[in-house]
C-alpha atoms as a PDB file:
ATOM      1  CA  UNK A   1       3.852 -30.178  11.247  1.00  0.00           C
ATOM      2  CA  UNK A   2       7.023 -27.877  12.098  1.00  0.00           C
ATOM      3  CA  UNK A   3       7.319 -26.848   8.378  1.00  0.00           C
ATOM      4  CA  UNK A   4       3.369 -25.191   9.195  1.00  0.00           C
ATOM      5  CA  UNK A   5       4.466 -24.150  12.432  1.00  0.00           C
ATOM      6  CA  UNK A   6       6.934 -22.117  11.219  1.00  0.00           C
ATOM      7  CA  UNK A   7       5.967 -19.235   9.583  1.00  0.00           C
ATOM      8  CA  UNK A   8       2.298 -19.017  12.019  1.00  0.00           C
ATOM      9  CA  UNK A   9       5.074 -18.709  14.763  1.00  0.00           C
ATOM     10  CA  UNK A  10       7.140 -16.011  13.175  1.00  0.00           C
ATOM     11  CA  UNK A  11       3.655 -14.255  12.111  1.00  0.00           C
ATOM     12  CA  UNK A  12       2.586 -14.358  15.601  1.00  0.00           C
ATOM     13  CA  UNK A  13       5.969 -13.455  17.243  1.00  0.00           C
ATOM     14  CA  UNK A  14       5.926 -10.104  14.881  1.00  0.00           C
ATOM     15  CA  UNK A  15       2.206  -9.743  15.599  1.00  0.00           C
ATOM     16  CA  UNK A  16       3.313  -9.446  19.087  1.00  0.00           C
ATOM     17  CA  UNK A  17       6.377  -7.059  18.254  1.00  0.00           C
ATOM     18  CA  UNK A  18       4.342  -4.601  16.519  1.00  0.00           C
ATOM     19  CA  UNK A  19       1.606  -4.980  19.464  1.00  0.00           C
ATOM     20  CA  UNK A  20       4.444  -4.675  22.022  1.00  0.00           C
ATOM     21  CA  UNK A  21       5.855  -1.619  20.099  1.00  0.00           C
ATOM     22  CA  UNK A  22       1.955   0.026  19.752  1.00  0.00           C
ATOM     23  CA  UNK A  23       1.553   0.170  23.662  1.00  0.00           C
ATOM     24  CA  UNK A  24       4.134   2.088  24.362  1.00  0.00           C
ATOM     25  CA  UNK A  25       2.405   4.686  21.616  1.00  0.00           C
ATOM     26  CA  UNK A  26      -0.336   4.510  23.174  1.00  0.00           C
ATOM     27  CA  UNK A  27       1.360   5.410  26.385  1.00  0.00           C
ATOM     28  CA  UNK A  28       2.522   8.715  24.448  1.00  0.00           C
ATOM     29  CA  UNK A  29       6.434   7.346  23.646  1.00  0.00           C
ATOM     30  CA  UNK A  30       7.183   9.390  20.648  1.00  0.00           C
ATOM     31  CA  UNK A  31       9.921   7.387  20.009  1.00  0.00           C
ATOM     32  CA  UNK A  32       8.259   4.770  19.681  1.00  0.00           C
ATOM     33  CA  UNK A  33       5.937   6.347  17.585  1.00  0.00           C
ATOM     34  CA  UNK A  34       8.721   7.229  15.057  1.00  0.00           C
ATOM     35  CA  UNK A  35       9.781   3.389  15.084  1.00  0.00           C
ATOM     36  CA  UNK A  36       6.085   2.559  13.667  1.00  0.00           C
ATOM     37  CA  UNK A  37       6.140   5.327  11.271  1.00  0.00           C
ATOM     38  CA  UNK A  38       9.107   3.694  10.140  1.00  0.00           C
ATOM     39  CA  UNK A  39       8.061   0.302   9.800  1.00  0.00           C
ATOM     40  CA  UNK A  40       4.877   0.955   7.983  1.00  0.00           C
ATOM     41  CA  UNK A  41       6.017   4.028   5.762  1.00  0.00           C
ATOM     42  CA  UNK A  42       6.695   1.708   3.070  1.00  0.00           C
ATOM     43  CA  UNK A  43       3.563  -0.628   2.775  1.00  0.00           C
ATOM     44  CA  UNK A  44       1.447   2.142   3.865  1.00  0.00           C
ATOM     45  CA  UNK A  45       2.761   4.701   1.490  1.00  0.00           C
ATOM     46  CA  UNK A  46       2.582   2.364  -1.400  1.00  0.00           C
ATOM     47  CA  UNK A  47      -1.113   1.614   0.367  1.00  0.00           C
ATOM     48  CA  UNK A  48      -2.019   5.571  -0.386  1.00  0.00           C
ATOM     49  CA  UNK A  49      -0.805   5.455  -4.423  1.00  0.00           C
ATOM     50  CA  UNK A  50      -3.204   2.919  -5.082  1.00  0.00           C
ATOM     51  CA  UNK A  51      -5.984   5.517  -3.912  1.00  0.00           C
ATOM     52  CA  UNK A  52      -4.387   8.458  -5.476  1.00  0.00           C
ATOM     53  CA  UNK A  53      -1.640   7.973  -8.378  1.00  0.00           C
ATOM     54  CA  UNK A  54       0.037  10.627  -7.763  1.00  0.00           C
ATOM     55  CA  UNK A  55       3.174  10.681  -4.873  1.00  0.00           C
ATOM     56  CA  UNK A  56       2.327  13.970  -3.486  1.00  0.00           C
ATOM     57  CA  UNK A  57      -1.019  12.891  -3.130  1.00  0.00           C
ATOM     58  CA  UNK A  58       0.089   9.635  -1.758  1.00  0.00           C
ATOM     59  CA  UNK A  59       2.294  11.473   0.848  1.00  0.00           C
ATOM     60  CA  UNK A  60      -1.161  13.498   1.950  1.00  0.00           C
ATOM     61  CA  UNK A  61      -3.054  10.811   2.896  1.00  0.00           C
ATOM     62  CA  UNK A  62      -0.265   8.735   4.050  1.00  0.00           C
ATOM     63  CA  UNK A  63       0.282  11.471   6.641  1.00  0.00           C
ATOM     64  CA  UNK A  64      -3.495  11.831   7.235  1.00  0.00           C
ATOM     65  CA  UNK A  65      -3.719   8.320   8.140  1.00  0.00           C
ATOM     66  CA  UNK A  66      -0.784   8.397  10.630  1.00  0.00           C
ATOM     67  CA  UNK A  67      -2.295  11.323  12.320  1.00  0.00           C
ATOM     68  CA  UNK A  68      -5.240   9.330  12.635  1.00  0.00           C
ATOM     69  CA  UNK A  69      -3.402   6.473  13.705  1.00  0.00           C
ATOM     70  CA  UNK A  70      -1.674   8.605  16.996  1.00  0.00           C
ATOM     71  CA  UNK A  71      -4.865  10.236  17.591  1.00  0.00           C
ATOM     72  CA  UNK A  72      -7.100   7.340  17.806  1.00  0.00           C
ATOM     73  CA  UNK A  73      -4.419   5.002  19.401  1.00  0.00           C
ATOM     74  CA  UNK A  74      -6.775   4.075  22.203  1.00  0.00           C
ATOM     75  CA  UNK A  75      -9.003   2.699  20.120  1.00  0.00           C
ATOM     76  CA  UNK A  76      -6.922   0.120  19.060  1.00  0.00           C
ATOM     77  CA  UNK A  77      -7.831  -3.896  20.581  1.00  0.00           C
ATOM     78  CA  UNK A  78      -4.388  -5.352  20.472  1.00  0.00           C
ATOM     79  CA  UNK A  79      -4.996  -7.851  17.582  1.00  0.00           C
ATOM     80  CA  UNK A  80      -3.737  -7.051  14.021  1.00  0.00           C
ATOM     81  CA  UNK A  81      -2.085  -3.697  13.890  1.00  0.00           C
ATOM     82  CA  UNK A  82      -1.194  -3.715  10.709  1.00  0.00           C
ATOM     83  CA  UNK A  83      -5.040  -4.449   9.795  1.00  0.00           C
ATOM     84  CA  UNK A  84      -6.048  -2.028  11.788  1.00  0.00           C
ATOM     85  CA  UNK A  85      -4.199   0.688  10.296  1.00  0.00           C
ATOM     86  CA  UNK A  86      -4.441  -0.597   6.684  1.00  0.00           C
ATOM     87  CA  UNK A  87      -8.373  -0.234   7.437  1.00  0.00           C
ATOM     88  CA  UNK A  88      -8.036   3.254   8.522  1.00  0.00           C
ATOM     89  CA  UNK A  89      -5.864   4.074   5.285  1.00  0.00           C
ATOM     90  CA  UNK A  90      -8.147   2.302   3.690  1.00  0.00           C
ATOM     91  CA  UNK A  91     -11.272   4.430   4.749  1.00  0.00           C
ATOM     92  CA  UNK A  92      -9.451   7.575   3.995  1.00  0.00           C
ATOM     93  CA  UNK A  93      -8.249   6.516   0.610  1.00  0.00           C
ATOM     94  CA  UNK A  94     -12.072   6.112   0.091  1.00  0.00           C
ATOM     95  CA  UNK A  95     -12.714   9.395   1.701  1.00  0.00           C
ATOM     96  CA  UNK A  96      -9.829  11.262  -0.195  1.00  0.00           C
ATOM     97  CA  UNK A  97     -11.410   9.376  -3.554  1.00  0.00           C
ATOM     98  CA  UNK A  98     -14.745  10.780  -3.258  1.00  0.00           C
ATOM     99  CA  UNK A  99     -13.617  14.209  -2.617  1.00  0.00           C
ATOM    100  CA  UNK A 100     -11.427  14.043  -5.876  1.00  0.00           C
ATOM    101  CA  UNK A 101     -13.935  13.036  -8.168  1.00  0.00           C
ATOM    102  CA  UNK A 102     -15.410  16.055  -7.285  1.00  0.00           C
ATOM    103  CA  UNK A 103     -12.672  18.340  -8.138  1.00  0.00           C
ATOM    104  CA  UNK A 104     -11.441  16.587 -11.105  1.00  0.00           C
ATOM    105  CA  UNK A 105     -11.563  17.380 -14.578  1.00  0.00           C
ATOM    106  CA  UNK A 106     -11.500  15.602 -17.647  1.00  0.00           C
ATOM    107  CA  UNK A 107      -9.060  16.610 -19.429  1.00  0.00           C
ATOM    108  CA  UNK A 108      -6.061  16.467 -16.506  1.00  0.00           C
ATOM    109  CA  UNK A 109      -3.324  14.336 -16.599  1.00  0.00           C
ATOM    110  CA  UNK A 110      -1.648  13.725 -12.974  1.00  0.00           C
ATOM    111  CA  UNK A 111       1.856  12.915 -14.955  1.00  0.00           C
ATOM    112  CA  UNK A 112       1.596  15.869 -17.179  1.00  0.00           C
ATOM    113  CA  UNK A 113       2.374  17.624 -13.521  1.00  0.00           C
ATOM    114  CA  UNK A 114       5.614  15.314 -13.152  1.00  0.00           C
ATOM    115  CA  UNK A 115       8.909  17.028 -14.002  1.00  0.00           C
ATOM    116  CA  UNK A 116      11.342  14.171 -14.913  1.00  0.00           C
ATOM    117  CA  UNK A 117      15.001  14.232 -15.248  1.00  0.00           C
ATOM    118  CA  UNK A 118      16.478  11.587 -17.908  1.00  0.00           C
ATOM    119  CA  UNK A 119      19.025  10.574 -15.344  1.00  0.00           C
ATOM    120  CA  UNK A 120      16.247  10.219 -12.698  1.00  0.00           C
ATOM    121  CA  UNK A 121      13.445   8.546 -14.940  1.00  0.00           C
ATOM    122  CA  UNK A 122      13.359   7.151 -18.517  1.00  0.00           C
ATOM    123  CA  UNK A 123      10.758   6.658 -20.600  1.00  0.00           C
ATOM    124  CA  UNK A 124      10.736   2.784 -19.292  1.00  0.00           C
ATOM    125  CA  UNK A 125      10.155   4.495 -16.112  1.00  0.00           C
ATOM    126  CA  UNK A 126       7.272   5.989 -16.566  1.00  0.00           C
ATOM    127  CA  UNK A 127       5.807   3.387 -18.883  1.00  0.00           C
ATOM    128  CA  UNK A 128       5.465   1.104 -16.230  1.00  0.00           C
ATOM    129  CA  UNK A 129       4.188   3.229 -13.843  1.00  0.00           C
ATOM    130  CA  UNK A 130       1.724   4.344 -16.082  1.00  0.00           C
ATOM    131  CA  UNK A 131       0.740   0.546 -16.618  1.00  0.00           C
ATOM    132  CA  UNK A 132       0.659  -0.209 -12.906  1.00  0.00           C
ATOM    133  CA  UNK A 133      -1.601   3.131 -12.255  1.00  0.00           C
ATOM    134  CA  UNK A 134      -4.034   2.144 -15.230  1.00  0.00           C
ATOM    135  CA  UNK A 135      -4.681  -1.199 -13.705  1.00  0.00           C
ATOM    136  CA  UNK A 136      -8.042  -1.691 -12.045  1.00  0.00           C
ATOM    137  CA  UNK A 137      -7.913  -0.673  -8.137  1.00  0.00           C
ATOM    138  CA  UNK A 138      -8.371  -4.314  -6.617  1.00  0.00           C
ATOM    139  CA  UNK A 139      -4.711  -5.439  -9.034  1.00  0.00           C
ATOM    140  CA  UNK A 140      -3.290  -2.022  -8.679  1.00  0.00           C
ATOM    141  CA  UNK A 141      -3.519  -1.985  -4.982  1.00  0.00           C
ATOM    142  CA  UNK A 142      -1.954  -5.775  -4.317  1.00  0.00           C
ATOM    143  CA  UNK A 143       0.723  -4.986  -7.230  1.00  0.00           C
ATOM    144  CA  UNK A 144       1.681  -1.842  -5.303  1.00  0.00           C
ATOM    145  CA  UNK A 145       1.541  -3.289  -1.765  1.00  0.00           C
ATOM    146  CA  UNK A 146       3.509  -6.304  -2.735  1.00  0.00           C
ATOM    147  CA  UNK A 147       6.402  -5.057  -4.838  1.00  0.00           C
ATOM    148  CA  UNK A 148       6.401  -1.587  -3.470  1.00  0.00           C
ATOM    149  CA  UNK A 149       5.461  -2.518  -0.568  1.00  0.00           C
ATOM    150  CA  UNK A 150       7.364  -5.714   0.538  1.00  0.00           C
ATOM    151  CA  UNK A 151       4.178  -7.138   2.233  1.00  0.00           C
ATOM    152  CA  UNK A 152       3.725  -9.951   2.548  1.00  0.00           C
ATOM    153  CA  UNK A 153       0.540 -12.582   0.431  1.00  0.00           C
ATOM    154  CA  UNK A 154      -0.756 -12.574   4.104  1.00  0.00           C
ATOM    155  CA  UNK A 155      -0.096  -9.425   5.457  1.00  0.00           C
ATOM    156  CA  UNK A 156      -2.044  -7.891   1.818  1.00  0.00           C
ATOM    157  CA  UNK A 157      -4.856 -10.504   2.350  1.00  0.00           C
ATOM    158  CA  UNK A 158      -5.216  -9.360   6.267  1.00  0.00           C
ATOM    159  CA  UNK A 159      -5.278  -5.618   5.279  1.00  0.00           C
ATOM    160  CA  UNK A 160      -7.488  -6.078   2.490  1.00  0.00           C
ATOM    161  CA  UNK A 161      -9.949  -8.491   4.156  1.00  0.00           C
ATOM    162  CA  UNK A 162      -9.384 -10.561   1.480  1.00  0.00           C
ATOM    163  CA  UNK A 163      -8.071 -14.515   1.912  1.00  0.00           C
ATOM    164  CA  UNK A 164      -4.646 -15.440   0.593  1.00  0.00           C
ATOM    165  CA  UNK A 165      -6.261 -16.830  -2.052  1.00  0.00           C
ATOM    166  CA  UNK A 166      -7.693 -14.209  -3.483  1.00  0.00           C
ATOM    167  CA  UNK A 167      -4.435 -11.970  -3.388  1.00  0.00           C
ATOM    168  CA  UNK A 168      -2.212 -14.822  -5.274  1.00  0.00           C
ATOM    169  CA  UNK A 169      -5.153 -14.141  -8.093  1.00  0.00           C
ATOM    170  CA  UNK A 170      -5.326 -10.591  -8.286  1.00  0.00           C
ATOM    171  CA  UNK A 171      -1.377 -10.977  -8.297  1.00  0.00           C
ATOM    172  CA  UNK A 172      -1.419 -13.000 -11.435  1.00  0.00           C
ATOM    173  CA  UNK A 173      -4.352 -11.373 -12.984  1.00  0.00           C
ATOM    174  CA  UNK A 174      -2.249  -7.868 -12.623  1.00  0.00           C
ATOM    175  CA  UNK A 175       0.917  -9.469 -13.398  1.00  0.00           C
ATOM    176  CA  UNK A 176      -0.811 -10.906 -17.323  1.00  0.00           C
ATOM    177  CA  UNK A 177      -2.341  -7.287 -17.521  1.00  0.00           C
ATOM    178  CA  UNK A 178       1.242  -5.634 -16.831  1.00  0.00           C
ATOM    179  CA  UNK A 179       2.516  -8.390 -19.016  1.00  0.00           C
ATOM    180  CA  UNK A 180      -0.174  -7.343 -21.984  1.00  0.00           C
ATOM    181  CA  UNK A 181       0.828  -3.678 -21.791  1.00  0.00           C
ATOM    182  CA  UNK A 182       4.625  -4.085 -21.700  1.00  0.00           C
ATOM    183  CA  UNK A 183       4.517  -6.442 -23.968  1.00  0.00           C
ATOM    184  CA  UNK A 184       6.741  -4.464 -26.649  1.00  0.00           C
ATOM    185  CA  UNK A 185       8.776  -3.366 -23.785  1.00  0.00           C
ATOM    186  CA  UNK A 186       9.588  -6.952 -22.223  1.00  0.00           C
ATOM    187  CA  UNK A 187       9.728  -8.680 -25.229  1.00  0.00           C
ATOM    188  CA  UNK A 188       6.504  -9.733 -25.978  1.00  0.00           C
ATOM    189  CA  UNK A 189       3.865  -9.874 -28.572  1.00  0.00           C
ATOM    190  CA  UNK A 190       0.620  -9.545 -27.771  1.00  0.00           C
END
């Protein structure tokens, strides 16, 4: 029973953190404000380059949804944060998707845009990120928020409204399609 206990605890005791931390944005503390920032840049930012694919891009809506965040903090009921601002990413991802289809053409490519430096980014580089970009969105997105991301299975399942489940399948389903298309690289046929 303790070995269960365990992690619901810790989940609940940094449920509360991040709650605790959210009220006093709410009550305007910018500092405070910059501490969340912080704390979800990563998962959130990796969050965004599912929807877009492109960094800058990623940036944009990342900031978009931390706007949104601050200026609908009153909204917010005090249960999952981190839900509740994955959701809001998540509509504007949508949002930001819709309104790109619009504008884009068919023969653009978003890393023909990239400058790269050979000590910044081989061609290994940008073979797997190519490969992690191609992937459908429901693999892409769990690849991205859980190696790029740090999140954890249930923090990705809680965002996504997905169960745990689910996650630990798209995980291995996008880990055999990474697996298929770096084959050569990694050292395997396919």
């Amino acid at each position: 029973m303790d070995v269960i206990a365990g992690p619901t605890l810790s989940h609940q005791t940094e449920t509360q953190r991040l709650n605790q931390l959210f009220r006093r944005v709410a009550d305007g503390d910018e500092r405070a404000f910059r501490e969340l920032y912080e704390e979800v840049s990563r998962p959130l930012l990796a969050y965004c380059l599912s929807f877009t694919r492109d960094m800058d891009d990623a940036r944009d809506l990342f900031q978009h949804t931390m706007a949104a965040v601050f200026e609908h903090r009153n909204r917010y009921r005090y249960e999952n944060l981190m839900g509740w601002i994955f959701t809001i990413a998540r509509n504007a991802g949508r949002s930001w998707e819709h309104k790109a289809k619009r504008f884009e053409t068919l023969d653009t490519d978003p890393w023909d845009e990239i400058e790269t430096d050979p000590l910044e980014a081989s061609e290994t580089t940008e073979l797997v990120q190519r490969s992690i970009l191609d992937l459908p969105e429901e693999f892409r997105t769990v690849i991205l928020l859980r190696y790029f991301g740090e999140m954890s299975i249930r923090d990705i399942a809680e965002s996504e409204g997905i169960t745990e489940s689910l996650v630990k399948v798209r995980l291995f389903r996008a880990r055999e399609r990474l697996s298929v298309a770096l084959g050569p690289l990694i050292g395997h046929s396919s």
